[in-house]
Every structure is written in structure tokens, then in C-alpha cells.
Protein backbone atom coordinates (compact mmCIF):
# COMPACT_ATOMS: atom_id res chain seq x y z
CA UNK A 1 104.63 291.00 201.10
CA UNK A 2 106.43 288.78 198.63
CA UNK A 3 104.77 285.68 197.05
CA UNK A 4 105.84 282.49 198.32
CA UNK A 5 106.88 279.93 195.74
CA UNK A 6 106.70 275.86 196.05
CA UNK A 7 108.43 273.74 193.93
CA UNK A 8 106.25 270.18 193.74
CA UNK A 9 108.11 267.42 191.90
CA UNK A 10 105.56 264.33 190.66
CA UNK A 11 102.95 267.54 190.63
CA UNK A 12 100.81 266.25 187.08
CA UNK A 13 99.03 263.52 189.15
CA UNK A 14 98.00 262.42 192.40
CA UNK A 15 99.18 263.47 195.63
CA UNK A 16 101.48 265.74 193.94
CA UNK A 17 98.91 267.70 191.52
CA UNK A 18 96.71 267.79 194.92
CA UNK A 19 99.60 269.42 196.75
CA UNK A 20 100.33 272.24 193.66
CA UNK A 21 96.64 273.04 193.39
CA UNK A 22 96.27 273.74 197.16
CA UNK A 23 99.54 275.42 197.95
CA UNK A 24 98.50 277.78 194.71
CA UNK A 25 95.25 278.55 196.32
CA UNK A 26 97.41 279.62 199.70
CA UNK A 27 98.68 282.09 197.14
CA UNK A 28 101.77 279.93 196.72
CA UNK A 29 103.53 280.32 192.75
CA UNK A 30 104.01 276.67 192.21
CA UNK A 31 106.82 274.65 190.11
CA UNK A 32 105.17 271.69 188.68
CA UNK A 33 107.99 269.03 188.01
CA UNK A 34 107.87 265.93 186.58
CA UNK A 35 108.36 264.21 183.27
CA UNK A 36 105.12 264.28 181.55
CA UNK A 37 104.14 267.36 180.24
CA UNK A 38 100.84 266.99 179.24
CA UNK A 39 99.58 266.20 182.52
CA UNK A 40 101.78 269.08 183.90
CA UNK A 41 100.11 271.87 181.58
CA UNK A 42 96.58 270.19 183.05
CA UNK A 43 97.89 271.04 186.36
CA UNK A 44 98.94 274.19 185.76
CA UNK A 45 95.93 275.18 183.15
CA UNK A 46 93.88 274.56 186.74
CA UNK A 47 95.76 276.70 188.70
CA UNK A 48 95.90 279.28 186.20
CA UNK A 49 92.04 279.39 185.94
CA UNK A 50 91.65 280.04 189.43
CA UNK A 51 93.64 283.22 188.86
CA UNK A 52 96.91 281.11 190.54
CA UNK A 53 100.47 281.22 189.27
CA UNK A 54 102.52 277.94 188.01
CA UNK A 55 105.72 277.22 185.80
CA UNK A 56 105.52 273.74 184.11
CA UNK A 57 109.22 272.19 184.23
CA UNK A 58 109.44 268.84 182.36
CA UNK A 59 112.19 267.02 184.25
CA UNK A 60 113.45 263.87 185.34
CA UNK A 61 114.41 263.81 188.86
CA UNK A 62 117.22 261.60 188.88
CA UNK A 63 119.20 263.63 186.46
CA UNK A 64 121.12 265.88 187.75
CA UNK A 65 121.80 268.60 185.07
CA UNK A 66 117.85 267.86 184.53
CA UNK A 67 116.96 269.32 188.48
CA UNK A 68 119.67 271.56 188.61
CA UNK A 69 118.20 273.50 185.19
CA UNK A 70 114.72 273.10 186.81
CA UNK A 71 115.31 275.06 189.81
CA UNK A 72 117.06 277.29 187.85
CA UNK A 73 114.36 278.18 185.74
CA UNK A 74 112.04 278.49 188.88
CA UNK A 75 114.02 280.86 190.57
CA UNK A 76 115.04 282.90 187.28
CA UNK A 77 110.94 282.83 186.96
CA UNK A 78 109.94 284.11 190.57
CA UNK A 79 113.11 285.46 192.48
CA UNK A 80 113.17 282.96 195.17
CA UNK A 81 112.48 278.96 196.24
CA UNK A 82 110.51 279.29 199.82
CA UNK A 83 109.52 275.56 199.83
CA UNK A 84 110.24 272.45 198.75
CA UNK A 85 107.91 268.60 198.33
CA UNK A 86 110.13 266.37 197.27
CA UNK A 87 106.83 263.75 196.18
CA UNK A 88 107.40 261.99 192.84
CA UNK A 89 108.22 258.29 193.11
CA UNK A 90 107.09 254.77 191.51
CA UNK A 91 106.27 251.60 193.26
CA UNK A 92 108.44 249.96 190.91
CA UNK A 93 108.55 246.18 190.57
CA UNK A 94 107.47 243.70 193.77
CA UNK A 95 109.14 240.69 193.54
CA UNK A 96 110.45 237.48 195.98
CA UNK A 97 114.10 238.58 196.99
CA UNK A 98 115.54 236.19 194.72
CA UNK A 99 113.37 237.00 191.60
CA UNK A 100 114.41 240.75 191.68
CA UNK A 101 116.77 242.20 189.59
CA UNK A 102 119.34 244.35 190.07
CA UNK A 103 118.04 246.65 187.26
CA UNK A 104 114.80 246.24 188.82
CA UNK A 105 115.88 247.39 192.33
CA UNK A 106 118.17 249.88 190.79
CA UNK A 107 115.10 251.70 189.19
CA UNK A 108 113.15 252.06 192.31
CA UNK A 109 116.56 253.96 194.31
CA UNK A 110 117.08 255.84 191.37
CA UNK A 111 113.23 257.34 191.78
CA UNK A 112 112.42 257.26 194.90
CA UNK A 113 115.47 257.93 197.05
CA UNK A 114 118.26 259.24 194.39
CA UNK A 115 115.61 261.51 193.14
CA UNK A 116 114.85 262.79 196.68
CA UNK A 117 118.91 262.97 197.31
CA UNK A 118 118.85 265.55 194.27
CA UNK A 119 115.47 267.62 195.35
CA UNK A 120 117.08 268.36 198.38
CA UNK A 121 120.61 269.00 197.06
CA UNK A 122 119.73 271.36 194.62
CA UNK A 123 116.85 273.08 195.99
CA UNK A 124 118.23 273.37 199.79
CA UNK A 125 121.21 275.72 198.93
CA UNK A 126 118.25 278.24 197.78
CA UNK A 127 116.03 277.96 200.82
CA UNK A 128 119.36 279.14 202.36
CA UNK A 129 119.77 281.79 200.16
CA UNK A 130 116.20 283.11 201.35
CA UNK A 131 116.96 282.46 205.59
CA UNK A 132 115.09 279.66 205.95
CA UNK A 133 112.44 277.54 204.39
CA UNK A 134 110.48 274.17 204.27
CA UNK A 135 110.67 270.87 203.41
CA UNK A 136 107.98 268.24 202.92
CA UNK A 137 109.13 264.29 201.84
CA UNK A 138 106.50 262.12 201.09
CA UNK A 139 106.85 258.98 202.34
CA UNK A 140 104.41 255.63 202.80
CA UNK A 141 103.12 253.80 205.82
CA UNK A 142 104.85 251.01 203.72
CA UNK A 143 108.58 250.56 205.47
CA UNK A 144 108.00 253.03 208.21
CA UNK A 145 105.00 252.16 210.04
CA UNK A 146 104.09 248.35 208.06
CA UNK A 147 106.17 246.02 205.84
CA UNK A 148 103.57 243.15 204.71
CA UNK A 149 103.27 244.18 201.26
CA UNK A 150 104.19 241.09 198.90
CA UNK A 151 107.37 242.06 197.47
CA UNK A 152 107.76 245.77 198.03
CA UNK A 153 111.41 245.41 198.99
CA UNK A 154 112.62 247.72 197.62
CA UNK A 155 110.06 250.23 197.65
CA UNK A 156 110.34 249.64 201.71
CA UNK A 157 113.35 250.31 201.47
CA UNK A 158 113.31 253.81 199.97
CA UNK A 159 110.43 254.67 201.95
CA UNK A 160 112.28 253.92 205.24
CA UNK A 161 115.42 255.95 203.92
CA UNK A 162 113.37 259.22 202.99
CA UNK A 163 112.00 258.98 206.69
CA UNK A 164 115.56 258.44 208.28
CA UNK A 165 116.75 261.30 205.82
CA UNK A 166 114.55 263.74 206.77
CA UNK A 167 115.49 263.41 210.39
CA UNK A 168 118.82 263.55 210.26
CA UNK A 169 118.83 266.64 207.90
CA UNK A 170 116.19 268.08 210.11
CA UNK A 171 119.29 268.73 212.61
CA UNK A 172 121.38 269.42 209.70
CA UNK A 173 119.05 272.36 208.23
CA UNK A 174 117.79 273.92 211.36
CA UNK A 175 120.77 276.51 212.02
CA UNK A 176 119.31 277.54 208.86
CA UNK A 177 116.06 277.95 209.81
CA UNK A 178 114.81 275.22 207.67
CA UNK A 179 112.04 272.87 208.94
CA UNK A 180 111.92 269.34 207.15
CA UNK A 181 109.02 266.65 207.67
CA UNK A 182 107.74 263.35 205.97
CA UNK A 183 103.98 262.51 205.67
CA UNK A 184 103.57 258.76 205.19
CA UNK A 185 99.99 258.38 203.27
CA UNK A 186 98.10 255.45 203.40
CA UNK A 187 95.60 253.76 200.64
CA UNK A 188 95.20 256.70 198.55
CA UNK A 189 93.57 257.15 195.44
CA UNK A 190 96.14 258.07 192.79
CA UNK A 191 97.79 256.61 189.39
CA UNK A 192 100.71 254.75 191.36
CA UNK A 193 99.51 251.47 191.06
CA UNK A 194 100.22 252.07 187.09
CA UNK A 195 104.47 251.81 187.78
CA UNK A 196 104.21 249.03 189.79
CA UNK A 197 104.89 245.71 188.59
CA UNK A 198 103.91 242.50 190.79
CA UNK A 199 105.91 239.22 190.85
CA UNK A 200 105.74 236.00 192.72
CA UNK A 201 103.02 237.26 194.84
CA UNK A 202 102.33 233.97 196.17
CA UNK A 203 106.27 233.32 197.33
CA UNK A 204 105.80 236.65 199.25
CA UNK A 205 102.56 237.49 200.53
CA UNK A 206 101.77 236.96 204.17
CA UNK A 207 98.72 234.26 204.61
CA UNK A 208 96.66 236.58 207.29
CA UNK A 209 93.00 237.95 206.78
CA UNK A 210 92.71 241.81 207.35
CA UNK A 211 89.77 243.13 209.31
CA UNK A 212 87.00 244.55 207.05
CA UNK A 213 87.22 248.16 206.44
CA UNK A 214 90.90 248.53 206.44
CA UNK A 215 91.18 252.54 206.58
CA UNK A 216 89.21 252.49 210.09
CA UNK A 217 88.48 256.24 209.57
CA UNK A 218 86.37 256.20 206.18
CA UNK A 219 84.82 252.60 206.76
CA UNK A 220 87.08 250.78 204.41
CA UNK A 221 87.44 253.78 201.35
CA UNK A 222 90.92 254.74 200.42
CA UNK A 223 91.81 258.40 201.04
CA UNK A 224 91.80 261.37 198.78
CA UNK A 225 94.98 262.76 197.27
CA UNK A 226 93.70 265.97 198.86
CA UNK A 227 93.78 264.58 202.26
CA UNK A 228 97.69 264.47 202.00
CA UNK A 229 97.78 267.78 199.86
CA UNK A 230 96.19 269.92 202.70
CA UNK A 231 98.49 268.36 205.59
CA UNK A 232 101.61 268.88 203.19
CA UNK A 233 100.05 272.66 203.14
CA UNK A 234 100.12 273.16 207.14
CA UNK A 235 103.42 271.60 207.44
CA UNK A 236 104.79 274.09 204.71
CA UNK A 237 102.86 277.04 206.50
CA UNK A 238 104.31 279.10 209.59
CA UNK A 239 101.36 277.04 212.03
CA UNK A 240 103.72 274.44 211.89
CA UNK A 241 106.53 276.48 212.59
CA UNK A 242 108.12 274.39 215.56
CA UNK A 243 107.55 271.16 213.44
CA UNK A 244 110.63 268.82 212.13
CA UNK A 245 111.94 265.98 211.81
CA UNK A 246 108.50 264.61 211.97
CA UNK A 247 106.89 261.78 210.03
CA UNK A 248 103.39 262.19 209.80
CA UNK A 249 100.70 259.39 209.10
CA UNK A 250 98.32 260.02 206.67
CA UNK A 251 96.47 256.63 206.82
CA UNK A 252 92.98 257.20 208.56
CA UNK A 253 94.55 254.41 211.34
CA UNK A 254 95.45 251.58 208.29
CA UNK A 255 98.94 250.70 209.47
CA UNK A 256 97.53 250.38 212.90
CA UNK A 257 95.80 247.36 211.42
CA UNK A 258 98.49 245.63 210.61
């Protein structure tokens, strides 16, 4: 039986070194991509301890030539490209409408939903090659399932896009047998707060009092990066082989909140 192989973009922190740590212990060889390689070789050095398999490929995902030479190298590495989570992404800056700048805004698409655009173009002509494949986009409860965060416009934005792009490709890819989902985390524990700048919170925010113990699931405490990693893992595996097209909430009930 022939290993499968991942490729994880954002994989040397958070929800995306979660993801490439379990799917390599589901005896997954993993790409790590993203642009830091320090915490990419930690990533791998773990994976590689527990007797896994991982290629470090320092990238930046809205480059073209960049992703193009990444997959590449993957599939010169292992032979194939099985699946695909397209996760790396910044919050960017939050700012009043008005206060935002182009350049600003422009930074956040070019991340989050340019970068995605590429992950998918480059890597979904290989997952063809093979028959078939699968697809996991994360997402955010933020512009799918709740918009009061002050500022996030255009991080809403992107978010809402990745959702309404994997459903139309999920029609798209399944004549060739590829299945595509989102999962839209929650308050999670990762680094993410350190791209985001904050603006004019004041102008924005909305004057309302949440309940106490926001994530309703875990009493109030923000979820683990590995609470996203092992749904990404079941919606890459063949038990959710009749799943697509699907945005699933990863939230422990927060957006219901709100």
C-alpha cells in the first residue's frame, strides 16, 4: 500500500503544525510549507522523532513560482500529492473602513485568499493526476458564522470567500473524485494574534456584553490547535468519504453566542 502524502501550508505553528504532526502519525509523509524555516525544521524534527516522514519547503504562498517549485519538490520527494490543507493566513490589520489602507487590505487578500487561490491551483492538477484526492480550507467562524469583530473587514472578507470557494469547487472537483471542505475554528490557541494589527477599536467595536464563558463547551477556555488538527484528519481520511462542500465549525458553540 503506498504512503499517503499531505502537503500543510502555515505547518511551523499553530493549527497548521497540529495538522502535520497528526496527519504524520496517520502515517501521512507531510510537506511543511511556510516561510519560516526555523519553526518548520521544529515541526518536522518532531515528526521525524516519532519515526514520521516530512519535507520542510520554505515558501511564500502568494508567489507563484514560490508554490509551484514547492509542490514540485514534494512530489519529486514522494511520487504523489494525495491531500491538500490549504491553512496559512494572517489576521492582518483591523481597522474602521475609512482608516484602512489599501496596502493594508491588499496584504490580507494576498495571504489569506490569493494564497489559497494558488494552493489549490497548483496542487489540484496533482490530486488529479493520482484519481482523486482531498481538500481541507481553513476558515474562521469570523465572516461565515459571526462578523462582530472590531475591524476585521477584511479578514471577514477572506474568510467568507475561502468558504464560498470551497463550495463551488466542491462541484467543480468531484468528477474527479476530489472531496473539498472548510473547518471554521473558533478561539484557538495559536501565534495569530502576532500578525494582527488593531486600529480604531473604539470607531468599530459593537457596545454589547458577551455571556461569561464564551466557548460554551470548555467553560470559557479557548480550544487547542489539536482540536482542529484531528477534525482536518477525518475530513482528509476515507470516513469522510461522502463529505464536501462542507464548512465545519470548530468553535465548542462560540459563534452561537453571538
Amino acid at each position: 500500500m503506498l504512503t499517503p502524502v499531505a502537503l500543510v501550508t502555515g505547518a511551523g505553528s499553530g493549527i497548521g503544525r497540529a495538522t502535520a504532526i497528526c496527519l504524520a502519525a496517520n502515517g501521512f509523509s507531510v510537506g511543511l510549507l511556510g516561510h519560516t524555516a526555523d519553526e518548520l525544521e521544529a515541526t518536522a524534527r518532531d515528526i521525524r522523532n516519532a519515526n514520521g516522514h516530512a519535507l520542510t519547503l520554505v515558501a511564500d504562498i502568494g508567489i507563484e513560482r514560490d508554490m509551484r517549485e514547492s509542490v514540485r519538490r514534494l512530489v519529486d520527494e514522494y511520487g504523489r500529492l494525495d491531500s491538500v490543507v490549504a491553512n496559512a493566513g494572517i489576521n492582518g490589520v483591523w481597522a474602521p473602513i475609512d482608516d484602512l489602507t489599501q496596502d493594508e487590505w491588499q496584504q490580507t487578500i494576498n495571504v489569506n485568499l490569493t494564497g489559497t487561490f494558488l494552493t489549490l491551483h497548483i496542487s489540484v492538477p496533482e490530486l488529479k493526476r493520482n484519481g482523486g484526492g482531498s481538500i481541507v480550507v481553513v476558515s474562521s467562524i469570523n465572516g461565515t458564522r459571526t462578523f462582530t469583530t472590531p475591524g476585521a473587514t477584511a479578514y471577514t472578507a477572506t474568510k467568507a470567500a475561502q468558504v464560498a470557494m470551497v463550495q463551488q469547487l466542491s462541484l467543480e472537483l468531484a468528477r474527479h473524485h476530489i472531496r473539498i471542505n472548510a473547518v471554521c475554528p473558533g478561539e484557538i490557541e495559536t501565534n495569530i494574534e502576532a500578525s494582527t494589527a488593531l486600529r480604531g477599536e473604539r470607531e468599530t467595536a459593537i457596545p454589547v456584553i458577551w455571556p461569561d464563558g464564551q466557548v460554551p463547551i470548555t467553560g470559557g477556555v479557548p480550544g487547542m490547535s489539536t482540536d482542529v488538527a484531528e477534525v482536518i484528519a477525518f475530513l482528509l481520511s476515507d470516513a469522510a468519504r461522502h463529505v464536501t462542500g462542507t464548512p465545519v465549525f470548530v468553535d465548542g458553540g462560540q459563534g452561537l453566542l453571538r
